[in-house]
Protein backbone atom coordinates (compact mmCIF):
# COMPACT_ATOMS: atom_id res chain seq x y z
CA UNK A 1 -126.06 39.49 -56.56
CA UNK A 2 -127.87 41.76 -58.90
CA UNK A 3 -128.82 40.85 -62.43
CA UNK A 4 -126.37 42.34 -65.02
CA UNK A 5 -127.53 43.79 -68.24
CA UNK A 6 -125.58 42.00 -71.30
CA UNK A 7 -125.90 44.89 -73.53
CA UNK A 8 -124.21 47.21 -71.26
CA UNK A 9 -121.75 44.60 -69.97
CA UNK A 10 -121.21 44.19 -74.13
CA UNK A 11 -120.96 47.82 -74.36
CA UNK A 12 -118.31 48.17 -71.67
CA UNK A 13 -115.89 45.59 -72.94
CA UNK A 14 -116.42 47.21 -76.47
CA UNK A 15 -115.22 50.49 -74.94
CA UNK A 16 -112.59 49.34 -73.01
CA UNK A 17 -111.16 47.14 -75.63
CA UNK A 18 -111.31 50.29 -78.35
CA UNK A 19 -109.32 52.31 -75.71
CA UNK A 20 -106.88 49.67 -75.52
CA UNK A 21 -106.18 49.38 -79.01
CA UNK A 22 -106.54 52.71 -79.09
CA UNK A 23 -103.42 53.52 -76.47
CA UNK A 24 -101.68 50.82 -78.46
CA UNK A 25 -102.34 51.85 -81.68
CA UNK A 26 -103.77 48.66 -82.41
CA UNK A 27 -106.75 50.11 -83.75
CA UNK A 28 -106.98 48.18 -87.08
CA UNK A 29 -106.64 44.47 -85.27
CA UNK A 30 -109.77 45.18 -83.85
CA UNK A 31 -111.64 42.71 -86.23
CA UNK A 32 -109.13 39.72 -85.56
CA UNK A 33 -108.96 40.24 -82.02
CA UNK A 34 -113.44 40.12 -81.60
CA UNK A 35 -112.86 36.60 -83.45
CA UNK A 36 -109.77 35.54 -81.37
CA UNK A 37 -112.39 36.66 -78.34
CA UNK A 38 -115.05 34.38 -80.08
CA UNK A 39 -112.71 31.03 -80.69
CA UNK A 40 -112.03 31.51 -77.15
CA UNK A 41 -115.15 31.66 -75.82
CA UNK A 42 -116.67 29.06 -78.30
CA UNK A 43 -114.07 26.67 -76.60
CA UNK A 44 -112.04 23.89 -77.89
CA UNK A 45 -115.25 21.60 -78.59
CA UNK A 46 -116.95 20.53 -81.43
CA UNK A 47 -118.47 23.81 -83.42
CA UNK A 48 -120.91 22.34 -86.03
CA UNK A 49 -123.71 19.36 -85.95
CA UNK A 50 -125.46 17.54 -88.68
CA UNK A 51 -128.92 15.75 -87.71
CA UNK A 52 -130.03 13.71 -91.04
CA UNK A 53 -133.69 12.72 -91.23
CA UNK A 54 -135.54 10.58 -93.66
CA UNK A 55 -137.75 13.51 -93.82
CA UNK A 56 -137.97 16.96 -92.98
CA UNK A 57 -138.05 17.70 -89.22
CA UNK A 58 -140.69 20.12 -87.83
CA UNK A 59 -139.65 23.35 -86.09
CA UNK A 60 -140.52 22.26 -82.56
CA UNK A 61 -138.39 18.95 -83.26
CA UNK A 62 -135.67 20.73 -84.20
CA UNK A 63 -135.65 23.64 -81.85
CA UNK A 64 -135.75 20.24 -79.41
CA UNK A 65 -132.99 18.69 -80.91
CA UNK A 66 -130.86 22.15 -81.21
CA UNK A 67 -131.53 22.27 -77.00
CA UNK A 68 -130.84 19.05 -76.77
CA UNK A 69 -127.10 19.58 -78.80
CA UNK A 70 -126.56 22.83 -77.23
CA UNK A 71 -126.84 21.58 -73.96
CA UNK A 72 -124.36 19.03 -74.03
CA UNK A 73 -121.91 20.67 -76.36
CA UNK A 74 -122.19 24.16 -75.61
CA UNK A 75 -124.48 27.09 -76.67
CA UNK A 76 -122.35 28.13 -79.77
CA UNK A 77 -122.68 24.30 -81.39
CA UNK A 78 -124.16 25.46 -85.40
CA UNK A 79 -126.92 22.19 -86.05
CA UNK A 80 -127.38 21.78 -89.84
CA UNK A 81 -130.44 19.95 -90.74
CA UNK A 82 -130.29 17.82 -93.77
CA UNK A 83 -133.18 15.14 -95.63
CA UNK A 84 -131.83 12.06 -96.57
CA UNK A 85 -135.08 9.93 -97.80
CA UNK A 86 -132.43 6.75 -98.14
CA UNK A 87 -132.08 6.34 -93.94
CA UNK A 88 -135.76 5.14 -94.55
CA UNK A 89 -136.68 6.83 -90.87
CA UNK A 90 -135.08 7.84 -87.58
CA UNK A 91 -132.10 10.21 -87.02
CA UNK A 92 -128.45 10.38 -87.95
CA UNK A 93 -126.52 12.93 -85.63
CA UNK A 94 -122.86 13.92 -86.03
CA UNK A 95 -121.35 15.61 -83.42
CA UNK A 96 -117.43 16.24 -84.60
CA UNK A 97 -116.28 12.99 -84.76
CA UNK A 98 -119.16 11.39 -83.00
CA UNK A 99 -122.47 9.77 -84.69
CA UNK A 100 -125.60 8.87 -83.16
CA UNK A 101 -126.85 6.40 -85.87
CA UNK A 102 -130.30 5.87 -84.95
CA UNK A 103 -131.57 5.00 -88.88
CA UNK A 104 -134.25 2.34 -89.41
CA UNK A 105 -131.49 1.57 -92.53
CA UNK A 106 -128.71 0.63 -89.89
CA UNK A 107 -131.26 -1.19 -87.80
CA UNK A 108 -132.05 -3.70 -90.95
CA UNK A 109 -128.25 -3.57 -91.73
CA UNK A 110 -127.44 -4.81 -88.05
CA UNK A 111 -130.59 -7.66 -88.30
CA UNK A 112 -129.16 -8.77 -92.02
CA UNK A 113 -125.42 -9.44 -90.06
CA UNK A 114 -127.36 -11.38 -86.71
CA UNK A 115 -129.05 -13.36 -89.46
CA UNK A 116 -125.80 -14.31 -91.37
CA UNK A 117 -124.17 -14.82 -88.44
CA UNK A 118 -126.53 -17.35 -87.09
């Protein structure tokens, strides 16, 4: 199968959808239709990440991260990056209503309850 050009496979569906509309006259849903096209084709999965570091991640650890997110959640997921010196180090990743609590804070939390435990 030959390789398809996205710009003029873009282009065509632009066209065609402006005829449409056009034969309909639709023309001023336009806008609220191209979103309606993008909630559909973002899918029904989680939309935004947060990734909290103790300190500020570099650009090849985030563009890692951002592949990493993107690739389980799909290529639209938004990762926010935020600093939050009080994890003391690793990560904290939310994923919708997932987290990935990876902190050295929640490590000494989990050793404090062993200890008091024992």
């Amino acid at each position: 199968m030959p390789a398809v050009e996205p710009a003029v496979v873009a282009r065509a569906l632009y066209e065609s959808l402006l005829a449409t509309l056009q034969q309909e006259g639709a023309e001023d849903q336009f806008d609220e239709i191209v979103e309606s096209f993008f909630e559909l084709a973002r899918g029904s999965g989680p939309r935004e990440a947060e990734v909290i570091s103790a300190v500020p991640l570099e650009q090849p650890q985030q563009e890692s991260i951002i592949q990493q997110l993107r690739a389980k959640y799909g290529p639209t997921l938004d990762v926010r990056f935020v600093e939050d010196p009080s994890i003391l180090g690793g990560l904290i990743v939310r994923v919708g209503d997932r987290v990935l609590d990876t902190s050295v804070r929640s490590r000494l939390a989990q050793v404090q309850q062993r200890m008091l435990a024992s």
